[in-house]
N, C-alpha and C. Protein backbone atom coordinates (compact mmCIF):
# COMPACT_ATOMS: atom_id res chain seq x y z
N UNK A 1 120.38 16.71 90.30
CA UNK A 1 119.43 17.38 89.40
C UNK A 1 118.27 16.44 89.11
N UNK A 2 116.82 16.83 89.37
CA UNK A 2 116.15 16.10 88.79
C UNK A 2 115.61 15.73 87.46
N UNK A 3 114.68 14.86 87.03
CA UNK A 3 113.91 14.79 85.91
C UNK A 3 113.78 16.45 85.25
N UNK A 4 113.05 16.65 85.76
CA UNK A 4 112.13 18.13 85.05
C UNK A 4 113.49 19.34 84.66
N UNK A 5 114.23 18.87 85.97
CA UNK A 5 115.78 20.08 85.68
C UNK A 5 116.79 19.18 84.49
N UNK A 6 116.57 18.01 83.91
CA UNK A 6 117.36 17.72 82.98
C UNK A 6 116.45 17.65 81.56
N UNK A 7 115.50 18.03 81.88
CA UNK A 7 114.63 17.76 80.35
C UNK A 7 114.29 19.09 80.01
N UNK A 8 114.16 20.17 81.40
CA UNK A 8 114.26 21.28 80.68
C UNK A 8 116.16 21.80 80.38
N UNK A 9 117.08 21.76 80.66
CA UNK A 9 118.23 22.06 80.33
C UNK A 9 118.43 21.54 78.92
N UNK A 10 118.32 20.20 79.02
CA UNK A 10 118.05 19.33 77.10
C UNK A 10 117.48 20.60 76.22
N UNK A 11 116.09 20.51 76.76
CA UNK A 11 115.60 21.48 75.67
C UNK A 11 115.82 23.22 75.27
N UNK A 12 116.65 23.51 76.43
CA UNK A 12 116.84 24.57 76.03
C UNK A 12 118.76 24.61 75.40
N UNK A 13 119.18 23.73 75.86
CA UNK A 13 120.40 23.66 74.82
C UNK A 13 120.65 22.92 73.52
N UNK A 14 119.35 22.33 73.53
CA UNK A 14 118.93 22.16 72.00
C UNK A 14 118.55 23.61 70.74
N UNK A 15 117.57 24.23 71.53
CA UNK A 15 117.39 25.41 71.18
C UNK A 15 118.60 26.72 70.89
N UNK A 16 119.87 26.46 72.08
CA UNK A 16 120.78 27.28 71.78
C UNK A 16 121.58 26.72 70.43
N UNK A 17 121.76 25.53 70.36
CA UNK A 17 122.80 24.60 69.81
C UNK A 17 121.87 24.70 68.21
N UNK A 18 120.49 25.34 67.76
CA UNK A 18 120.23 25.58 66.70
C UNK A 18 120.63 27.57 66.13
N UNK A 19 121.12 27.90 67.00
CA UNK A 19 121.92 29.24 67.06
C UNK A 19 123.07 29.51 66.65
N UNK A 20 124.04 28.64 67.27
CA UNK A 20 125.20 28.55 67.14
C UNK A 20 125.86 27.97 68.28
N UNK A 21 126.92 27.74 67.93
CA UNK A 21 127.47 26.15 68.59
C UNK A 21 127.78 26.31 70.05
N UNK A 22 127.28 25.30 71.02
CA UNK A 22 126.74 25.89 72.61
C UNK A 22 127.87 24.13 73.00
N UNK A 23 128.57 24.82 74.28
CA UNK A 23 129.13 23.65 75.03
C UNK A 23 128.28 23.72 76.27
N UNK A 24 127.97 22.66 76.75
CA UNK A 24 127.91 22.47 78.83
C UNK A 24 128.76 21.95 79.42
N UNK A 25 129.29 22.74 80.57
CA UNK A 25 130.08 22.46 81.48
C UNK A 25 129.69 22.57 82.66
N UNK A 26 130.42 22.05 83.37
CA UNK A 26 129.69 21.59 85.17
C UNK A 26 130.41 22.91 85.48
N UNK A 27 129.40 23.83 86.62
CA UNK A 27 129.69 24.41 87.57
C UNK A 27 129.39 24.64 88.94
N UNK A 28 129.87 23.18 89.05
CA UNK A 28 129.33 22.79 90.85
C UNK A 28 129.85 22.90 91.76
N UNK A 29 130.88 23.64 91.84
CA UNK A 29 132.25 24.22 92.36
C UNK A 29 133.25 23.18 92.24
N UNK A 30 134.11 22.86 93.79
CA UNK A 30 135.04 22.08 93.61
C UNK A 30 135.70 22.43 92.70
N UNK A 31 136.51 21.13 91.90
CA UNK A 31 137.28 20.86 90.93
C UNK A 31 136.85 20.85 89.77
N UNK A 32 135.76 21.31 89.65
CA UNK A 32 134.67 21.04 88.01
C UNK A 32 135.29 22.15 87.33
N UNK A 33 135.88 23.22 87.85
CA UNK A 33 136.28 24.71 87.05
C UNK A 33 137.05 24.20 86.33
N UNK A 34 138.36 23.22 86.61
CA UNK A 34 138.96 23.08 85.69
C UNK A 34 138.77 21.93 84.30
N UNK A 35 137.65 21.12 84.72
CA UNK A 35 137.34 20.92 83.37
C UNK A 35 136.08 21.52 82.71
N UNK A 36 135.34 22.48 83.38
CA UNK A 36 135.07 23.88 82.33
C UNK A 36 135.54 24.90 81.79
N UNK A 37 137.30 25.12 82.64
CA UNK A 37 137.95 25.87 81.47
C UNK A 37 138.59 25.07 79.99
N UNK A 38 138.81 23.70 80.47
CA UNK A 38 139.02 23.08 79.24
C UNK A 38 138.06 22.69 78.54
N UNK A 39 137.04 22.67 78.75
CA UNK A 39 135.83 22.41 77.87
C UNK A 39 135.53 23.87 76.94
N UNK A 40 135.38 25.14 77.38
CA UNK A 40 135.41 26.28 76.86
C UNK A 40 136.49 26.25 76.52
N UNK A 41 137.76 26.45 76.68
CA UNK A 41 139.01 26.65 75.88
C UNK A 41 138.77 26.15 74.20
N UNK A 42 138.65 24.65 74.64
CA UNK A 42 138.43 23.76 73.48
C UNK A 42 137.35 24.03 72.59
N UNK A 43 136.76 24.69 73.12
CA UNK A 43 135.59 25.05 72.64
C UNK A 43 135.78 26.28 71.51
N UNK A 44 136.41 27.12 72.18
CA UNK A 44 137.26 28.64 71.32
C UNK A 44 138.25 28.49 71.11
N UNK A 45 138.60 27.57 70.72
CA UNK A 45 139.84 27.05 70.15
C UNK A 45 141.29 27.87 71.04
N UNK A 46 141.41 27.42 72.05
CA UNK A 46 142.32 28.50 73.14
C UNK A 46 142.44 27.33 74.12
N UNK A 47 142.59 25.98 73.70
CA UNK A 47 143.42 25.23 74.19
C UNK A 47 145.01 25.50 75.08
N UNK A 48 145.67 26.07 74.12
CA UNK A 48 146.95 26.09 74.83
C UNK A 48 146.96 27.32 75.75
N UNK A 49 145.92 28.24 75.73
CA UNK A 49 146.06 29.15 76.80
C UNK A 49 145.44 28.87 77.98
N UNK A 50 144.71 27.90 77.89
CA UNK A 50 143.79 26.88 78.94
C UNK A 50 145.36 26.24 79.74
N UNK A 51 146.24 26.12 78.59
CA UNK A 51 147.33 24.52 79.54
C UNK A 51 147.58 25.82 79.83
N UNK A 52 147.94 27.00 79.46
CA UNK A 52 149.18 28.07 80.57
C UNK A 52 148.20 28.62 81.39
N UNK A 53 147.10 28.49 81.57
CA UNK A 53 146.67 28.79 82.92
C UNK A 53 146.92 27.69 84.10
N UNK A 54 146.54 26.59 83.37
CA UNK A 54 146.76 25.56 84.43
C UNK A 54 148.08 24.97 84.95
N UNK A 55 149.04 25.34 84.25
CA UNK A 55 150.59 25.43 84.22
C UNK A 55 150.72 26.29 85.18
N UNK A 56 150.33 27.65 84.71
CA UNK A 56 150.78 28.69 86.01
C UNK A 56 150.41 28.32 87.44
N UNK A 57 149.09 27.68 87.64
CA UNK A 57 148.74 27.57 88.61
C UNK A 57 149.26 26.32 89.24
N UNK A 58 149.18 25.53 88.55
CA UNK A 58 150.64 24.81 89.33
C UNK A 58 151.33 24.81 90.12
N UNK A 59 152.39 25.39 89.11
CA UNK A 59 153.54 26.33 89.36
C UNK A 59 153.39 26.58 90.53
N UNK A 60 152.31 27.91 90.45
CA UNK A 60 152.24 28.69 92.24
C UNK A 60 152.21 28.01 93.31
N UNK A 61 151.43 26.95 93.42
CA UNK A 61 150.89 25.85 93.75
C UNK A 61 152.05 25.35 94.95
N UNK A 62 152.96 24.26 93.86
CA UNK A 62 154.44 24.46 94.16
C UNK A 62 155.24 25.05 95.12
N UNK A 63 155.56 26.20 94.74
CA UNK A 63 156.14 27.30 94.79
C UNK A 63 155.63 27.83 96.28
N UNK A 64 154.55 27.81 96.47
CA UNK A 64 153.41 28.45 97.71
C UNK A 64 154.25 26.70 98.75
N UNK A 65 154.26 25.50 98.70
CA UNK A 65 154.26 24.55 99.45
C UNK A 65 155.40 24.38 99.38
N UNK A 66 156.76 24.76 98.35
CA UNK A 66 158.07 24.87 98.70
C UNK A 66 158.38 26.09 99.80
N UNK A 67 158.20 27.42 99.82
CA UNK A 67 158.37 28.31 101.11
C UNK A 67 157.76 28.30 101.64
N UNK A 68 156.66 27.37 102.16
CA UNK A 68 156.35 27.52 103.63
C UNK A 68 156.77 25.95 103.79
N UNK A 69 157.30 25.27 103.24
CA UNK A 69 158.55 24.14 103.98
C UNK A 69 157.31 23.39 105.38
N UNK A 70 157.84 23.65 106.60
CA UNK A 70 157.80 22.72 107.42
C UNK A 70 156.46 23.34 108.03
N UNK A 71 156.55 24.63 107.32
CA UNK A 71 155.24 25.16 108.55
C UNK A 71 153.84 24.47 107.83
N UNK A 72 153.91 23.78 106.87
CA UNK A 72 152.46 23.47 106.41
C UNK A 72 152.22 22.09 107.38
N UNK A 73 153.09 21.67 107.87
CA UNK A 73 152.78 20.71 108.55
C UNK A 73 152.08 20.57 110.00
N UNK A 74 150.74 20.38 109.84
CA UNK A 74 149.85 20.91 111.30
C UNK A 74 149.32 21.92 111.25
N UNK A 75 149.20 22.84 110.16
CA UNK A 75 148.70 24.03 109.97
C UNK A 75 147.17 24.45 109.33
N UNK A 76 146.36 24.31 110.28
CA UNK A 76 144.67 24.15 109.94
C UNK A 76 144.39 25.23 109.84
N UNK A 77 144.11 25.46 108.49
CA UNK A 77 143.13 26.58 108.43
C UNK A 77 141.65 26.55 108.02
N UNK A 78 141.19 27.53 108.97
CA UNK A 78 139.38 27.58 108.58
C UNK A 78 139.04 28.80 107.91
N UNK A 79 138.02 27.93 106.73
CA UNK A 79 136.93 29.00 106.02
C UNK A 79 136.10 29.23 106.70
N UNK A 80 135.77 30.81 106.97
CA UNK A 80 134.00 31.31 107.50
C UNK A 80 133.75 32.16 106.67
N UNK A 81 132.24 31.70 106.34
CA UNK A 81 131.30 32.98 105.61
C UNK A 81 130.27 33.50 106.69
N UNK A 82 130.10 34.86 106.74
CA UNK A 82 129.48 35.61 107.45
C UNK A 82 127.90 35.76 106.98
N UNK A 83 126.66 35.26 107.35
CA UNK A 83 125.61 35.29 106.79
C UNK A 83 125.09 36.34 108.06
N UNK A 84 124.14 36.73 107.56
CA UNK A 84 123.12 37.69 108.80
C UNK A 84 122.50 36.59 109.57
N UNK A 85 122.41 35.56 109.18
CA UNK A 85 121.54 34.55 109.81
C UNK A 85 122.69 33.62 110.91
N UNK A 86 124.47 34.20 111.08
CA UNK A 86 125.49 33.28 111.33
C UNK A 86 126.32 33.00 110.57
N UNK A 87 127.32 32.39 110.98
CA UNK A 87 128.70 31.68 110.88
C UNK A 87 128.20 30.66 109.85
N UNK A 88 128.85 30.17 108.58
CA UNK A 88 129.19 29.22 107.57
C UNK A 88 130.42 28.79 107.54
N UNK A 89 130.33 27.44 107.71
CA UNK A 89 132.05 26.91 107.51
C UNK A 89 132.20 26.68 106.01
N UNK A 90 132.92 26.65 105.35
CA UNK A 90 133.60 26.01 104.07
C UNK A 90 133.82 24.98 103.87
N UNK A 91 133.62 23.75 103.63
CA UNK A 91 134.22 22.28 104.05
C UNK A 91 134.92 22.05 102.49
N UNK A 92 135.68 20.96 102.80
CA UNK A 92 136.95 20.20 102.09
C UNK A 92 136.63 20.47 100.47
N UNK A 93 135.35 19.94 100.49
CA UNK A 93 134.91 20.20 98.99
C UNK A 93 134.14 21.19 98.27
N UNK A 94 134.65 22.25 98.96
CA UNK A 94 133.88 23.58 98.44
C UNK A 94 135.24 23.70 97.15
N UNK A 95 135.10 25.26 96.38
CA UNK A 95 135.89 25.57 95.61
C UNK A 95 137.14 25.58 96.20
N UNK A 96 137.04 26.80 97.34
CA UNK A 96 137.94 27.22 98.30
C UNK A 96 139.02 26.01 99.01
N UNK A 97 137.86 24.74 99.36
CA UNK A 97 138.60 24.20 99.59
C UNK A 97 139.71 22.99 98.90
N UNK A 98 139.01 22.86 97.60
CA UNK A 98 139.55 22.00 97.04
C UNK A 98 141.30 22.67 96.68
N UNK A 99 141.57 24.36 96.75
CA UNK A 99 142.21 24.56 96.65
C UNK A 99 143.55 24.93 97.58
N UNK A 100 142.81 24.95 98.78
CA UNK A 100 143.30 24.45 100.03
C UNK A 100 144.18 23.28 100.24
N UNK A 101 143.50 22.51 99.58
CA UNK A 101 143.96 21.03 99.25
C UNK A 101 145.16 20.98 98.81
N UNK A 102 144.82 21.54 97.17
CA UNK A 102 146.14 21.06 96.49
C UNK A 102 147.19 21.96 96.90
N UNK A 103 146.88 23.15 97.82
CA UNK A 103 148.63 24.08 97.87
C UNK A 103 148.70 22.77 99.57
N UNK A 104 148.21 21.85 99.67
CA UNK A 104 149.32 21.40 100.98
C UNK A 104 149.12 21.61 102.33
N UNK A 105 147.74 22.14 102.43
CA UNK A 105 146.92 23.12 103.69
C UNK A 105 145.90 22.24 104.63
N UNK A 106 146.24 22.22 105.52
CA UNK A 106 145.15 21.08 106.46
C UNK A 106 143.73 21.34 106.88
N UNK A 107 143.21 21.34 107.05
CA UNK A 107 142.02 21.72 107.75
C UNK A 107 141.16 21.82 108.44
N UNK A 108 140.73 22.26 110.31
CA UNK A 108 139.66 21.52 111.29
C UNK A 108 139.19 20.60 111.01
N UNK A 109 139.03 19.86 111.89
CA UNK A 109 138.07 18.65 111.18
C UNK A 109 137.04 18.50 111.42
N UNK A 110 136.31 20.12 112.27
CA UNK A 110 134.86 20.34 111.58
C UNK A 110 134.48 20.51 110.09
N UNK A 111 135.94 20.61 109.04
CA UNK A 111 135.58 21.51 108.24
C UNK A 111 136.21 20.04 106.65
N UNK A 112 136.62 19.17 107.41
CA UNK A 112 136.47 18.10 106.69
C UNK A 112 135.42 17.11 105.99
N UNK A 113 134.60 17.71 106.01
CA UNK A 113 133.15 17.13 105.65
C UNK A 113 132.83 17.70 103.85
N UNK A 114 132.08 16.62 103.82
CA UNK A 114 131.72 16.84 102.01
C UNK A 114 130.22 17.99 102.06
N UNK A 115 129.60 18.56 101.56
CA UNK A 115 128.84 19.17 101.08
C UNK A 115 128.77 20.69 100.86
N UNK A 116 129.89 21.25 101.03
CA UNK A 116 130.29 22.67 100.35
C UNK A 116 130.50 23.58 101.32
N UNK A 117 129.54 23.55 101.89
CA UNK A 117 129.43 24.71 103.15
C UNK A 117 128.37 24.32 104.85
N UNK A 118 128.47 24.84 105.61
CA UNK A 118 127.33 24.20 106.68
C UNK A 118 127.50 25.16 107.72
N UNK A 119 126.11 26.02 107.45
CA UNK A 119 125.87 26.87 108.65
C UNK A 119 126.18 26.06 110.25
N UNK A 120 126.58 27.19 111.14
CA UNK A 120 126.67 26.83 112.55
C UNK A 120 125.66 27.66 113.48
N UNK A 121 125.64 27.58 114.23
CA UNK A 121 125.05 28.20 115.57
C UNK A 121 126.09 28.96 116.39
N UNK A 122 126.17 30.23 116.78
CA UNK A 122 127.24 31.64 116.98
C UNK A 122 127.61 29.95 118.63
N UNK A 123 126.57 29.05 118.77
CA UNK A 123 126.87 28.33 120.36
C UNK A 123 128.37 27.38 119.85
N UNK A 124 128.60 27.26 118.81
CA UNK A 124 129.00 26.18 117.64
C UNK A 124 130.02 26.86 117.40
N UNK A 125 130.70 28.71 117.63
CA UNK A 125 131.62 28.99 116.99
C UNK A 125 133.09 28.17 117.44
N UNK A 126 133.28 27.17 118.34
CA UNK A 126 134.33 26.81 117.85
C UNK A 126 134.99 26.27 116.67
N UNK A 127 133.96 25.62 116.36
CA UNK A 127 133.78 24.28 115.36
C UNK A 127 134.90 25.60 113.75
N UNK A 128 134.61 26.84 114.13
CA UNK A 128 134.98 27.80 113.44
C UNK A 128 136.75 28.32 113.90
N UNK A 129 137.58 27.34 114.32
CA UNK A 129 138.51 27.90 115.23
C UNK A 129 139.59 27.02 113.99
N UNK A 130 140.82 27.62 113.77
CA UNK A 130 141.89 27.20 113.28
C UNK A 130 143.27 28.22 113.45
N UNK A 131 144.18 27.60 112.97
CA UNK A 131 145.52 28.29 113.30
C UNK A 131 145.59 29.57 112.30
N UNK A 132 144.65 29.39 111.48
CA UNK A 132 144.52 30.65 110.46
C UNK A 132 142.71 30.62 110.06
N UNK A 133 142.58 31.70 110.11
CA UNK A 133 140.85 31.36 109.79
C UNK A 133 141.25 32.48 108.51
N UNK A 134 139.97 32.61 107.46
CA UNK A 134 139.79 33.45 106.40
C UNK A 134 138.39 33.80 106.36
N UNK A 135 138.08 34.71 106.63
CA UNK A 135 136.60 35.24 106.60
C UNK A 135 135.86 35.80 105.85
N UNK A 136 134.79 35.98 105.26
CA UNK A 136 134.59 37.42 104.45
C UNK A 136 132.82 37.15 104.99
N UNK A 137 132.24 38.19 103.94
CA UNK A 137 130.30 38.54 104.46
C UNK A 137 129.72 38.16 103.49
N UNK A 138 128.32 38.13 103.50
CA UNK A 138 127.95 38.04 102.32
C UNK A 138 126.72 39.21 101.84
N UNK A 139 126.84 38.91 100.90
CA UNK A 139 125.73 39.98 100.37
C UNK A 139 125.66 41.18 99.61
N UNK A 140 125.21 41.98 98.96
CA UNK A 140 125.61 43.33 98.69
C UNK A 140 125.01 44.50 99.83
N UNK A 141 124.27 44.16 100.51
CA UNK A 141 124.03 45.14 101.51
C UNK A 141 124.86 44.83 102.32
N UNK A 142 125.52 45.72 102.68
CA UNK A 142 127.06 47.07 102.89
C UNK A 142 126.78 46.75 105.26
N UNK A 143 125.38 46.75 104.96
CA UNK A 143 125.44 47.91 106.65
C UNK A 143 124.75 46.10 107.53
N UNK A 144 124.33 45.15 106.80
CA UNK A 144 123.63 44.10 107.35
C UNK A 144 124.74 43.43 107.20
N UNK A 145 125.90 43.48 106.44
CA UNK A 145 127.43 42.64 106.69
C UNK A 145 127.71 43.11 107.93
N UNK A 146 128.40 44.28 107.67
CA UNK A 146 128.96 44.94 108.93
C UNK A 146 128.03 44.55 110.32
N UNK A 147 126.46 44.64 110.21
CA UNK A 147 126.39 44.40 111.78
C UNK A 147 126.15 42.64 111.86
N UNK A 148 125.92 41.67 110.78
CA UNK A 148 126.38 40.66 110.97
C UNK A 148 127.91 40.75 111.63
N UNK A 149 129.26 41.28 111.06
CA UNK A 149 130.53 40.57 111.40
C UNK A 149 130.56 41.10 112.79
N UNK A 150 129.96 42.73 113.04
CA UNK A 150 130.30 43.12 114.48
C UNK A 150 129.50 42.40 115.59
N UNK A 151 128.26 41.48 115.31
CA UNK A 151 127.67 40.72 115.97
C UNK A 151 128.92 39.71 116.24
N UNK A 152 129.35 38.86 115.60
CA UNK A 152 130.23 37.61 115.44
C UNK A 152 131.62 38.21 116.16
N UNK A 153 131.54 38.95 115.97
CA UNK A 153 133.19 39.77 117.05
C UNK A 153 132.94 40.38 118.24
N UNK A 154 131.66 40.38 118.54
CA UNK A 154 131.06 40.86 119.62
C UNK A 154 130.87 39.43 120.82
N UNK A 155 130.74 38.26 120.32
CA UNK A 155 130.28 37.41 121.15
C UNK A 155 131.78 36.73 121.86
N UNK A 156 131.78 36.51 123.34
CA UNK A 156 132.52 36.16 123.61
C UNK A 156 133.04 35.30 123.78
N UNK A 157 132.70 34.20 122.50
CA UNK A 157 133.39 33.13 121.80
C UNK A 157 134.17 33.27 121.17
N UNK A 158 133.97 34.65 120.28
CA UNK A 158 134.86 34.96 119.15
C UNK A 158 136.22 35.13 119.85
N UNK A 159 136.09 36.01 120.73
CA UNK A 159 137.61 36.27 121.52
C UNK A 159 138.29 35.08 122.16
N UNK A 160 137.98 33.87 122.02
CA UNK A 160 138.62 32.93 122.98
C UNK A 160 139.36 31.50 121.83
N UNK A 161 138.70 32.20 120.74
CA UNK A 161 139.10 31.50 119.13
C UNK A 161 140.74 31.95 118.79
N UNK A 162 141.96 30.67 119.06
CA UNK A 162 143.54 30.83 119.14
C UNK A 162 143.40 32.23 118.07
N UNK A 163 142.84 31.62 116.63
CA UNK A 163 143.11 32.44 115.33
C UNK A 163 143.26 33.91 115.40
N UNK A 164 142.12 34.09 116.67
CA UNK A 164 141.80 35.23 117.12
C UNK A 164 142.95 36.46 118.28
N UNK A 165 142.81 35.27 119.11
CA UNK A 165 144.19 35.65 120.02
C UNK A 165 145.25 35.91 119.24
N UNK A 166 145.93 35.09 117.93
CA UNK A 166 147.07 35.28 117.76
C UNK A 166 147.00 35.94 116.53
N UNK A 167 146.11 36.74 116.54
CA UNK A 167 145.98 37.72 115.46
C UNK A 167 146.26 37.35 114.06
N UNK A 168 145.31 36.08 113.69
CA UNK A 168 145.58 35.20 112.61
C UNK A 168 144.08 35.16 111.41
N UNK A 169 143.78 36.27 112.02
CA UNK A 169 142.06 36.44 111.16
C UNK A 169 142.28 37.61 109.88
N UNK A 170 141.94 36.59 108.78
CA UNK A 170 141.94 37.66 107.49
C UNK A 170 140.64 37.53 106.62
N UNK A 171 140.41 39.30 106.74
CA UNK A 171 138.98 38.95 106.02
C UNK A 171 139.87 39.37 104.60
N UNK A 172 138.80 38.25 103.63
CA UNK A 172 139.19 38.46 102.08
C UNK A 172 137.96 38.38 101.29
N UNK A 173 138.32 38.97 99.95
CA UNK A 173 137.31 39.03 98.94
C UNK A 173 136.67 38.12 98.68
N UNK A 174 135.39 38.43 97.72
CA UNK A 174 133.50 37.74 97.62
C UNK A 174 134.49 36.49 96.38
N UNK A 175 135.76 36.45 95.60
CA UNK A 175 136.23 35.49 95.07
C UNK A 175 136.70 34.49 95.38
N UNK A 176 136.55 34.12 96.87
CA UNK A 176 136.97 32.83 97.84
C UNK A 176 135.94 32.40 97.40
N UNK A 177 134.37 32.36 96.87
CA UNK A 177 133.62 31.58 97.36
C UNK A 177 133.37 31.61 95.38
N UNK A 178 134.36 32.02 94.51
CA UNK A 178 133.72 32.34 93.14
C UNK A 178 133.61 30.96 92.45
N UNK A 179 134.85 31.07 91.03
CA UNK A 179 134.79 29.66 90.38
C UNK A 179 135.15 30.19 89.28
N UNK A 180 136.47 29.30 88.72
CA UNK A 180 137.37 29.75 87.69
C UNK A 180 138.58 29.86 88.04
N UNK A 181 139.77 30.17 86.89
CA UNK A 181 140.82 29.73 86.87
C UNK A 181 141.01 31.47 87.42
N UNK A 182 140.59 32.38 87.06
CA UNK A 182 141.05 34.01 87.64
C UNK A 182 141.14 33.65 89.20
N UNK A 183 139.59 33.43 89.82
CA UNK A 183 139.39 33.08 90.93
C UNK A 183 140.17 32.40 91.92
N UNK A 184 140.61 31.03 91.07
CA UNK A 184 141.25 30.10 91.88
C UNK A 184 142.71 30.92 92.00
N UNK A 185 143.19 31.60 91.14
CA UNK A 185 145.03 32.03 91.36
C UNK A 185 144.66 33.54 91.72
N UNK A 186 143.18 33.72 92.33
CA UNK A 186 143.77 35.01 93.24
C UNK A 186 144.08 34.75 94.66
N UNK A 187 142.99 32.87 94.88
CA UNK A 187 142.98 32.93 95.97
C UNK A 187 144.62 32.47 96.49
N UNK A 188 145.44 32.01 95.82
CA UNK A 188 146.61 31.67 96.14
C UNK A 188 147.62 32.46 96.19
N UNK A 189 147.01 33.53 95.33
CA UNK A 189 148.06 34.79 95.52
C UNK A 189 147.86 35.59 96.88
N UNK A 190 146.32 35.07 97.31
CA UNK A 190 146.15 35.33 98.98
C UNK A 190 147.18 34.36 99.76
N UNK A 191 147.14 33.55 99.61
CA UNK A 191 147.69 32.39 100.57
C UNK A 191 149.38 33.09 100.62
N UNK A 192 150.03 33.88 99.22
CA UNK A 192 150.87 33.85 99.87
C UNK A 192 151.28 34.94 100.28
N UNK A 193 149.96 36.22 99.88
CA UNK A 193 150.09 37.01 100.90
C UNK A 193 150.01 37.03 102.27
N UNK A 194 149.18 36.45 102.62
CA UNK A 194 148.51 36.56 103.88
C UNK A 194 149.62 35.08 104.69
N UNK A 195 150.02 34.27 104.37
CA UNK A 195 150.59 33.04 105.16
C UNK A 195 152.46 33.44 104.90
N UNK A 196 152.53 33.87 103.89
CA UNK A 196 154.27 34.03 103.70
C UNK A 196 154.64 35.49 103.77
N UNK A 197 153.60 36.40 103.98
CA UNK A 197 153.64 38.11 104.15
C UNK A 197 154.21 38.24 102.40
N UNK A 198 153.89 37.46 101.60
CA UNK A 198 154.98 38.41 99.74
C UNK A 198 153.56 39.07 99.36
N UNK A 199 153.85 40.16 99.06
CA UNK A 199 153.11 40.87 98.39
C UNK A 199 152.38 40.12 97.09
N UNK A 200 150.97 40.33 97.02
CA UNK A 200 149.99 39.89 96.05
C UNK A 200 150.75 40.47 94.32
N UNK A 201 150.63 39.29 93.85
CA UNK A 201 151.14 39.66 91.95
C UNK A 201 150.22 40.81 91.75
N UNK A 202 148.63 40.70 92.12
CA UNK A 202 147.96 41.53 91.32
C UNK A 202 147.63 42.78 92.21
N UNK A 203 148.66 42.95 93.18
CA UNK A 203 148.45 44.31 94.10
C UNK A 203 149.67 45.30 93.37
């Protein structure tokens, strides 16, 4: 953040903070969610429902890396976001992936890199290849997703991608890429839909 972006944020949470009582919390993805739900918790005095979120998620956490036992071992999976403009990988320190992380989950090691996300070139879709890929589109226009993804399934790279062959491609919801404690334990309630076949808690 620069100068001008921290002197105007100062002054305008000065201005809120003569309103009524204003917290800041980081929302830079990654791991920052969870100390902005404890910063807001603490904030609304909802501390201990802050620890049973983060308890639960745990828990799942756990629970998700106790039944799949031996298979997490060697088991790379890749994030892609679907732009009209191409293929986006997810890397290590996105939201997505930080949570990747902690259930025990490996990852390409195109997709080991720090800065959140990094467009490719459709020439580049390997770099997009894992033993499980997770996909979704972006945007709210409906018909420029769709002929983005049918472009990307059309090229005959896509078909030569294992994930692909072994029928290991799941597209999932615009909350892979969100931020928050809802967010983060839906995406695990994916993981153990989609990697252990148990039906989703919130299906």
């Amino acid at each position: 953040m620069d100068v001008d972006c921290l002197l105007y944020s100062s002054a305008v949470f000065q201005q809120l903070e003569a309103i009524a009582p204003t917290v800041l919390a980081p929302s830079e993805g990654g791991d920052s969610w969870q100390e902005s739900l404890t910063i807001h918790a603490n904030a609304l005095g909802q501390s201990d429902l802050a620890t049973q979120w983060m308890q639960r998620y745990q828990e799942r956490l756990v629970s998700f890396q106790q039944q799949m036992g031996n298979h997490l071992s060697g088991l790379e999976v890749s994030v892609v976001r679907v732009y009209p403009e191409g293929p986006s990988l997810y890397l290590s320190d996105s939201f997505v992936g930080k949570i990747l992380q902690a259930a025990g989950l490996s990852r390409p090691p195109s997709q080991q890199e720090m800065g959140g996300q990094r467009q490719i070139s459709q020439e580049l879709l390997q770099q997009a290849d894992g033993d499980v890929l997770f996909l979704w589109t972006f945007g709210d226009n409906v018909a420029a997703q769709n002929e983005a993804l049918e472009k990307l399934k059309a090229d005959s790279l896509w078909s030569q991608l294992k994930a692909v062959q072994h029928n290991q491609v799941y597209e999932v919801p615009g909350y892979w890429i969100g931020f928050g404690p809802m967010a983060a334990n839906a995406i695990v309630d994916d993981l153990f839909t989609y990697l252990l076949q148990e039906p989703s808690e919130h299906s």
